[in-house]
Protein backbone atom coordinates (compact mmCIF):
# COMPACT_ATOMS: atom_id res chain seq x y z
CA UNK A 1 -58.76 -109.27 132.07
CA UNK A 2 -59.50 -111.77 134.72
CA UNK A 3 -63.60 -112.08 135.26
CA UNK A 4 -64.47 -114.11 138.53
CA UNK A 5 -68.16 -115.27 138.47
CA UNK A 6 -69.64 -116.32 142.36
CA UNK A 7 -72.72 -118.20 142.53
CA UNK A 8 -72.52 -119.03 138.80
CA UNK A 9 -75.26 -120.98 137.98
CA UNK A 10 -75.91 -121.80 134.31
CA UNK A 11 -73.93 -118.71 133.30
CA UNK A 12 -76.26 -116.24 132.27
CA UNK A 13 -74.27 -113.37 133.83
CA UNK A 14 -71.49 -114.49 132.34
CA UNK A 15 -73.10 -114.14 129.28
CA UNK A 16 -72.21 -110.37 128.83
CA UNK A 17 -68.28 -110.74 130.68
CA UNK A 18 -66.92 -113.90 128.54
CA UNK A 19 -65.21 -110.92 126.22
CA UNK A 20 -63.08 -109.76 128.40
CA UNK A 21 -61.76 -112.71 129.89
CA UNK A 22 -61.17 -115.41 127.55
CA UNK A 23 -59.64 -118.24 129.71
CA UNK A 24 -58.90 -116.01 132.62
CA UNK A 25 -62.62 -116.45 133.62
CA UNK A 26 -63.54 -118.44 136.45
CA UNK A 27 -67.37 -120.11 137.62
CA UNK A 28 -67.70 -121.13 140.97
CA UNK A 29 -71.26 -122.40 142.56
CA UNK A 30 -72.18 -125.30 144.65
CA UNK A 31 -74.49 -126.96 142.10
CA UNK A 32 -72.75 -129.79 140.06
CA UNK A 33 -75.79 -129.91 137.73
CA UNK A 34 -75.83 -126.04 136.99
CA UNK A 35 -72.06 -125.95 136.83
CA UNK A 36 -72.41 -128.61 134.27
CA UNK A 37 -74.01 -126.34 131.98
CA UNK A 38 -71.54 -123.32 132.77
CA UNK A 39 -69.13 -125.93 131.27
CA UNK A 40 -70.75 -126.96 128.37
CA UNK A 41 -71.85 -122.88 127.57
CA UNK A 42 -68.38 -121.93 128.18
CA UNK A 43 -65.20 -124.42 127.21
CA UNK A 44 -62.54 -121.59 127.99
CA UNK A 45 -63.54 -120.88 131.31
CA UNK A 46 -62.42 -123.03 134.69
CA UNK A 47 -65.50 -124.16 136.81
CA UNK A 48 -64.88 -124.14 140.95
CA UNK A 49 -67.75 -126.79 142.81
CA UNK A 50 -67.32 -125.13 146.35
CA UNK A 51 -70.02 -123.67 149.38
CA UNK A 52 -68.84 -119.95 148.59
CA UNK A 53 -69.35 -119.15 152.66
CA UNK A 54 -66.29 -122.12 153.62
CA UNK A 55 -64.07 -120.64 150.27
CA UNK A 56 -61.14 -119.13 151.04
CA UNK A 57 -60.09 -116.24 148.99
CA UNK A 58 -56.59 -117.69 148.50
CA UNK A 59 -58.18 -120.67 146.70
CA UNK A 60 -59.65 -118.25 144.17
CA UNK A 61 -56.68 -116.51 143.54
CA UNK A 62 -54.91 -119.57 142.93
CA UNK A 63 -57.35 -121.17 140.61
CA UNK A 64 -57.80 -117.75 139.08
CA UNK A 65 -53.95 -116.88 138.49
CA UNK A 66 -54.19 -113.95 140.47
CA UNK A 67 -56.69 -111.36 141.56
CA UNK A 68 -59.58 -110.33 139.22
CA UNK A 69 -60.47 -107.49 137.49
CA UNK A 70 -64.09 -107.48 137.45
CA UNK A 71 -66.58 -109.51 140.25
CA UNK A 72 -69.84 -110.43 139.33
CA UNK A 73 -71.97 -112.70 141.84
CA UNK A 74 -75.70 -113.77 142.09
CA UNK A 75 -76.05 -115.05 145.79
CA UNK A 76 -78.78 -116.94 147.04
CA UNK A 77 -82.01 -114.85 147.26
CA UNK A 78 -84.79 -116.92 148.38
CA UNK A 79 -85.18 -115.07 151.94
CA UNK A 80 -85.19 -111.94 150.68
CA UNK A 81 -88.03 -112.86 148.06
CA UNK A 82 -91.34 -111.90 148.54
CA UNK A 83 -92.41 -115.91 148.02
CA UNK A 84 -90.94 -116.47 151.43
CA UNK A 85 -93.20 -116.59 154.37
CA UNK A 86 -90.58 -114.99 156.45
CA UNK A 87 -89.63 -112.21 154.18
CA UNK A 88 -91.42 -109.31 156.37
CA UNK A 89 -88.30 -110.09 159.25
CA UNK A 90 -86.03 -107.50 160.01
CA UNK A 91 -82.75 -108.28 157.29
CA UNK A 92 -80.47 -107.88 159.74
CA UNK A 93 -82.05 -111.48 161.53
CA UNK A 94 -81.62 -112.89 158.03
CA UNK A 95 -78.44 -111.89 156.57
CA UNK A 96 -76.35 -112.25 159.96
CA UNK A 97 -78.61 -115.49 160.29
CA UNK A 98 -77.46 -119.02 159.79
CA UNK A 99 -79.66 -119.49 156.84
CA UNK A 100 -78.24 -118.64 152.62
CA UNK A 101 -78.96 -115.29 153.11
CA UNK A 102 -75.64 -114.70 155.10
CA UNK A 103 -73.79 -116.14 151.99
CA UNK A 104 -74.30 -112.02 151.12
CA UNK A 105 -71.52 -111.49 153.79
CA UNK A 106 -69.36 -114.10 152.30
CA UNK A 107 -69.82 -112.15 148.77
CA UNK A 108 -68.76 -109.18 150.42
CA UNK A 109 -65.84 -110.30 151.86
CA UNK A 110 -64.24 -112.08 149.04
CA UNK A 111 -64.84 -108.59 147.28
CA UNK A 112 -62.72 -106.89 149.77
CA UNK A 113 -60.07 -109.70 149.94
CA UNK A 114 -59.67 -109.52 146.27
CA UNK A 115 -60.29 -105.82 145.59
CA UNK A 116 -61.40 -105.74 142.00
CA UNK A 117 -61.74 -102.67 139.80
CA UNK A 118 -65.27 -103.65 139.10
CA UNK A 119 -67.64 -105.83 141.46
CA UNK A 120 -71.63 -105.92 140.37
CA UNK A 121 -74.14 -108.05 143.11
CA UNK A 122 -77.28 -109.15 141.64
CA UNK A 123 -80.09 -109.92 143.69
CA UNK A 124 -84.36 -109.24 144.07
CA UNK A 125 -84.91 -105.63 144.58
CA UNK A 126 -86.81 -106.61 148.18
CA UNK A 127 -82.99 -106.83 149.58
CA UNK A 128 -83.36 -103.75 150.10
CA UNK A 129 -86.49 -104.01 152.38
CA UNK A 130 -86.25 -104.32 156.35
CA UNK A 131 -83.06 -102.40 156.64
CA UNK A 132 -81.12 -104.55 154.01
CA UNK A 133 -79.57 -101.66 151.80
CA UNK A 134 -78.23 -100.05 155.01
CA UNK A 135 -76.96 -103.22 155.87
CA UNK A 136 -75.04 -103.27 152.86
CA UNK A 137 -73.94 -100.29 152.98
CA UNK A 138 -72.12 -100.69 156.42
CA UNK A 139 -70.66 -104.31 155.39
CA UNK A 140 -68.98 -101.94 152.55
CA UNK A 141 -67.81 -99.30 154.41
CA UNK A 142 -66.20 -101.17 156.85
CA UNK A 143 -64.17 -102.25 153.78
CA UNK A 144 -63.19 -98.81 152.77
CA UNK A 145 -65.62 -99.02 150.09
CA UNK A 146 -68.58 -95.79 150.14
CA UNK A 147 -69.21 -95.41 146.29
CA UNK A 148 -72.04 -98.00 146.14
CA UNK A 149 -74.88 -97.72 143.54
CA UNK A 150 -78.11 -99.56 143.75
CA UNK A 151 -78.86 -99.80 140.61
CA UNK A 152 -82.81 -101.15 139.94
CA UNK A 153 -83.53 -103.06 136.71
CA UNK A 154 -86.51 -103.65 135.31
CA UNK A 155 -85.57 -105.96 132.60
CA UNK A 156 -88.48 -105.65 130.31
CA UNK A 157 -87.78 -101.99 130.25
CA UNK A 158 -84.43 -103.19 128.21
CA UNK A 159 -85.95 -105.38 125.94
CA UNK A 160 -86.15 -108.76 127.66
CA UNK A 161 -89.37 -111.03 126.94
CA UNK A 162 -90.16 -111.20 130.79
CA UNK A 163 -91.02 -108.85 133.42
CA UNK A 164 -87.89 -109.16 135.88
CA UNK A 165 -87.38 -106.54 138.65
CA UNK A 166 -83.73 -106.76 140.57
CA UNK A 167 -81.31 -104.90 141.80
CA UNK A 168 -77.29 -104.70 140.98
CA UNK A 169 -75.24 -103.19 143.57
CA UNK A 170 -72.11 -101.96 142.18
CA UNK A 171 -68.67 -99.35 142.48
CA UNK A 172 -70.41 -98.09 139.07
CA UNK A 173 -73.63 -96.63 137.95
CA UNK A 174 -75.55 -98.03 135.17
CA UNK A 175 -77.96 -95.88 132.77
CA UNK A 176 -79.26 -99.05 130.46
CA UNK A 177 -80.41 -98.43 127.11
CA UNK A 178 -84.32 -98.49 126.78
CA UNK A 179 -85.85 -101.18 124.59
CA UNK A 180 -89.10 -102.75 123.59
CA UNK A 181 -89.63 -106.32 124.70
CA UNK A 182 -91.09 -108.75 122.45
CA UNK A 183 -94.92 -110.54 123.66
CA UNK A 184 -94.83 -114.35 124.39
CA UNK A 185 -95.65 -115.70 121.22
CA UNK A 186 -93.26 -113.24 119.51
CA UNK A 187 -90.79 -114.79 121.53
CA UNK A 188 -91.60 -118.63 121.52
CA UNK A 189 -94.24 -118.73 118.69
CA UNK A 190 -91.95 -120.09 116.31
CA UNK A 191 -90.50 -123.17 118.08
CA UNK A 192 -91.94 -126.31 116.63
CA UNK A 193 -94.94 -128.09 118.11
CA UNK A 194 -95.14 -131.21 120.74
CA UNK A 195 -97.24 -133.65 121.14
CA UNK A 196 -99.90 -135.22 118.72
CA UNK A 197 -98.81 -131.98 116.47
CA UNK A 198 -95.11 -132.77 116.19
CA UNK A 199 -96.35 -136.25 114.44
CA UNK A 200 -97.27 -134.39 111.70
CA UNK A 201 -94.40 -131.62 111.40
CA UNK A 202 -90.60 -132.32 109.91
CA UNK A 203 -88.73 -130.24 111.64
CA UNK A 204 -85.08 -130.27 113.50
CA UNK A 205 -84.75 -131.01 117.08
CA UNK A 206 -84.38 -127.56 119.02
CA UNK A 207 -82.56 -128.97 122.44
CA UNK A 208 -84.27 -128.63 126.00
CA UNK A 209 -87.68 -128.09 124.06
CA UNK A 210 -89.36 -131.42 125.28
CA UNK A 211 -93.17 -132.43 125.92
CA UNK A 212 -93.30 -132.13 130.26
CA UNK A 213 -95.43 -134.85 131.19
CA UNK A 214 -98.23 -134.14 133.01
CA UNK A 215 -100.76 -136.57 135.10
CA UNK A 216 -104.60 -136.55 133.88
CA UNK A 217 -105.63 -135.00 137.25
CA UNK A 218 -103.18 -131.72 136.61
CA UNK A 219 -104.13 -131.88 133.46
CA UNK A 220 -107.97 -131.22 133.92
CA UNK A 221 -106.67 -127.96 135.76
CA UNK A 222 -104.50 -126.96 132.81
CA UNK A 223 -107.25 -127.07 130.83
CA UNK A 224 -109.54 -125.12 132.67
CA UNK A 225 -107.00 -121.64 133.52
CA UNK A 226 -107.62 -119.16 131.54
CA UNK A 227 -105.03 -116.85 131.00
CA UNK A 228 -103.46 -114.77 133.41
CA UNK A 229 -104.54 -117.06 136.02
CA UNK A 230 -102.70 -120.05 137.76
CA UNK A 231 -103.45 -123.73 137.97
CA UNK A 232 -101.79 -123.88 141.43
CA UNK A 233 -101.42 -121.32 144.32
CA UNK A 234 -98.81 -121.61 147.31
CA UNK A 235 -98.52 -119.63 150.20
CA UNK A 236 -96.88 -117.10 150.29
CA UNK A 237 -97.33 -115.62 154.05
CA UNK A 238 -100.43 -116.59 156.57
CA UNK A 239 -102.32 -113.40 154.51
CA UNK A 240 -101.07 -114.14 150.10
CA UNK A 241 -101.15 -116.93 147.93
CA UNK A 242 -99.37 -116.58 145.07
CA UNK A 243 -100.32 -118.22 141.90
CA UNK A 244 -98.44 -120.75 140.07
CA UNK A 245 -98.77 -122.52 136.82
CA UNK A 246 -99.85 -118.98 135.54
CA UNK A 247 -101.24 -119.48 131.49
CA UNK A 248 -99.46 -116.86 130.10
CA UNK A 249 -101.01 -114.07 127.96
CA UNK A 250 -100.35 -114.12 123.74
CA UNK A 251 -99.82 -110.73 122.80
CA UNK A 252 -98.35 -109.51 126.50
CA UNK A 253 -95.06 -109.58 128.09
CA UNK A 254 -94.42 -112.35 130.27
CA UNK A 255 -94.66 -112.53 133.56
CA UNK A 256 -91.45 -112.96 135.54
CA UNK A 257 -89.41 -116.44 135.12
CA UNK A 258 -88.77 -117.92 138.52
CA UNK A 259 -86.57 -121.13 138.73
CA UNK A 260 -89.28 -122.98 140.83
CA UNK A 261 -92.59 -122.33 139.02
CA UNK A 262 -94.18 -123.40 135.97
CA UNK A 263 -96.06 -121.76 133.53
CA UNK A 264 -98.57 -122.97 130.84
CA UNK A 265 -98.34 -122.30 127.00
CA UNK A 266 -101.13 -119.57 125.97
CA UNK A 267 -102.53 -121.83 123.06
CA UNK A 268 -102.02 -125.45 124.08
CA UNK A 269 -102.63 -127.32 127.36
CA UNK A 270 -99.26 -128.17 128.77
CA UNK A 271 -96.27 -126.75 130.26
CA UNK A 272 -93.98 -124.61 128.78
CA UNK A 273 -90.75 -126.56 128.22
CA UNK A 274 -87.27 -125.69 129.38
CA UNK A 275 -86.24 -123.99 126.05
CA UNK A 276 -89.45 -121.64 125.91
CA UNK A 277 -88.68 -120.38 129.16
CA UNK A 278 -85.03 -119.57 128.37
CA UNK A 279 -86.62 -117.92 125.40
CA UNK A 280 -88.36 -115.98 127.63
CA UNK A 281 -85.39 -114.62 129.73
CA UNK A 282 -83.45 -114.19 126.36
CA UNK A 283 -80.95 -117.20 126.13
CA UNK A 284 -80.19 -118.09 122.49
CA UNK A 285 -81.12 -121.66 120.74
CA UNK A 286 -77.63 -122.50 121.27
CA UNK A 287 -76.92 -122.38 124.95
CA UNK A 288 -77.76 -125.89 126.29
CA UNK A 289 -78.83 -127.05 129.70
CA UNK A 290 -77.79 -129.50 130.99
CA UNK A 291 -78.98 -132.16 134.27
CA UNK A 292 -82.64 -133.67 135.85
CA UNK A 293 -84.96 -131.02 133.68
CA UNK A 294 -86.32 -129.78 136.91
CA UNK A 295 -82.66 -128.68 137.41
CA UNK A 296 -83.00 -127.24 133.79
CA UNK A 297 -85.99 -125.12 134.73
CA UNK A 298 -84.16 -123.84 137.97
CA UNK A 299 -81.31 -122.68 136.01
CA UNK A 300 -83.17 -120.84 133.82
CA UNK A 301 -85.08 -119.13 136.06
CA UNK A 302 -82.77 -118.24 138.96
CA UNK A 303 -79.97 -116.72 136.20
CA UNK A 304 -79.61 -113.08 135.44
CA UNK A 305 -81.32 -112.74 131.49
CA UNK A 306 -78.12 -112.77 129.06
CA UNK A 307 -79.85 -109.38 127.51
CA UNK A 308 -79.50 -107.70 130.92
CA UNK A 309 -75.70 -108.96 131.29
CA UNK A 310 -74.91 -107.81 128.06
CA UNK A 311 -76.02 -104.35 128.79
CA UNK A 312 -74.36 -104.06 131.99
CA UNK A 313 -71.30 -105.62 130.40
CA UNK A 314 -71.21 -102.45 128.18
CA UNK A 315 -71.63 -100.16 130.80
CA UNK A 316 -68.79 -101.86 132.97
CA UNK A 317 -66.39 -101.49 129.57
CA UNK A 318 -67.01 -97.93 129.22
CA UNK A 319 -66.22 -97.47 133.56
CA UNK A 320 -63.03 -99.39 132.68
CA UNK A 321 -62.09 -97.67 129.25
């Protein structure tokens, strides 16, 4: 079967697809640094670096070898997020907008050009918000297409260490098995230490789990948050801050992994490090990210949690079987 990923990233929807499609699986993102990884992660799969919204359709075809069978996509979310200042618009002034959030459209249409027996969207629940799921709805049935599911997933509800709450429109309903997430040091208690502790400890070299370097002044403020609280605050609208550098809890689940924040370990005064937070959004030892580490951190925390994709994969298989 032919698997066609849009807005790849790292790969971690791909995670749950790769069985299906062998070499007949293609990546295609704008980020050189994330597609990198995708490369690395997956050596039978073919890699596309283009802007989705100026892609042609015919260009996927021919790098695919024909049409897919199954569409999976992760377009840009960041106006739709509650983070953004501007979130509370109407969706319509955002999605048929000149910002990312019209790169929705483009996901849409390459969908109908291609026509796939499966397609799955995956983007922040608060899509939905402001008129967006009716939005989506109409963009779908001018295409012919009226069997669309919003499915929501919360992904700690299936097992994943992190607290992750998005939704994945689809042509097929998804009832996810229920599992019991692991707490944060369950998860990344085990990795060996950094620092003035790793002097003393012989153990092997676990990649992406490095020492983030931190100047004395954010340091004092690491030291002082207690847990559940953050080091750093942004704003959020004129009315919310939103905390950042949050100290996570020991013995609770995590707090969602976003690509652009930071979290601190529960137990020692620094940042978590790249491979703690893909611990977090359950990414084995062995998948590797690559690029600047801040593009390491992004990766991880703007991809879909393997866990999740492997569950959905499943659910897809059985629609198809």
């Amino acid at each position: 079967m032919k698997v066609l990923d849009l807005f790849s990233g790292a790969g971690g929807f791909s995670s749950g697809f790769t069985s299906y499609s062998h070499d007949s699986h293609l990546a295609v993102d704008i980020d050189p640094f994330a597609l990198a990884t995708y490369a690395l992660n997956y050596r039978e799969a073919n890699v596309l670096q283009r802007d989705i919204g100026a892609t042609h359709s015919i260009r996927i075809l021919k790098e695919l070898s024909g049409a897919p069978d199954i569409v999976i996509a992760s377009p840009p979310c960041e106006e739709f997020s509650r983070a953004n200042p501007d979130s509370d618009t109407p969706a319509a002034e955002r999605i048929y907008g000149t910002g990312t959030a019209r790169l929705l459209l483009d996901t849409i249409r390459v969908i109908g050009d291609l026509e796939p027996a499966v397609f799955v969207i995956e983007n922040v629940a608060a899509l939905l918000h402001k008129g967006g799921g009716e939005i989506v709805s109409q963009e779908f049935e001018r295409l012919g297409i009226d069997n669309i599911e919003f499915n929501m997933v919360r992904a700690h509800q299936h097992g994943n260490p992190s607290k992750r709450l998005r939704v994945f429109i689809s042509n097929v309903k998804f009832n996810l098995p229920r599992g019991t997430p692991p707490r944060v040091m369950e998860a990344i208690g085990d990795l060996p230490p950094l620092g003035v502790d790793a002097l003393f400890a012989s153990v092997e070299y676990i990649a992406n789990h490095d020492l983030h370097p931190l100047t004395e002044a954010r340091m004092k403020a690491v030291r002082k948050t207690p847990w559940r609280h953050g080091a750093k605050h942004f704003r959020a609208s004129k009315k919310r801050t939103m905390p950042n550098w949050v100290r996570l809890s020991p013995d609770q689940v995590s707090t969602s992994i976003i690509g652009l924040s930071r979290y601190i370990h529960p137990f020692e005064d620094r940042l978590l490090t790249v491979r703690e937070h893909a611990r977090l959004m359950s990414y084995p030892d062995s998948f590797v990210f690559t690029g600047p580490t801040d593009s390491q951190y992004n990766q991880v925390g703007e991809s879909v949690p393997p866990l999740i994709s492997h569950l959905i994969g499943e659910e897809v298989k059985k629609h198809l079987e």
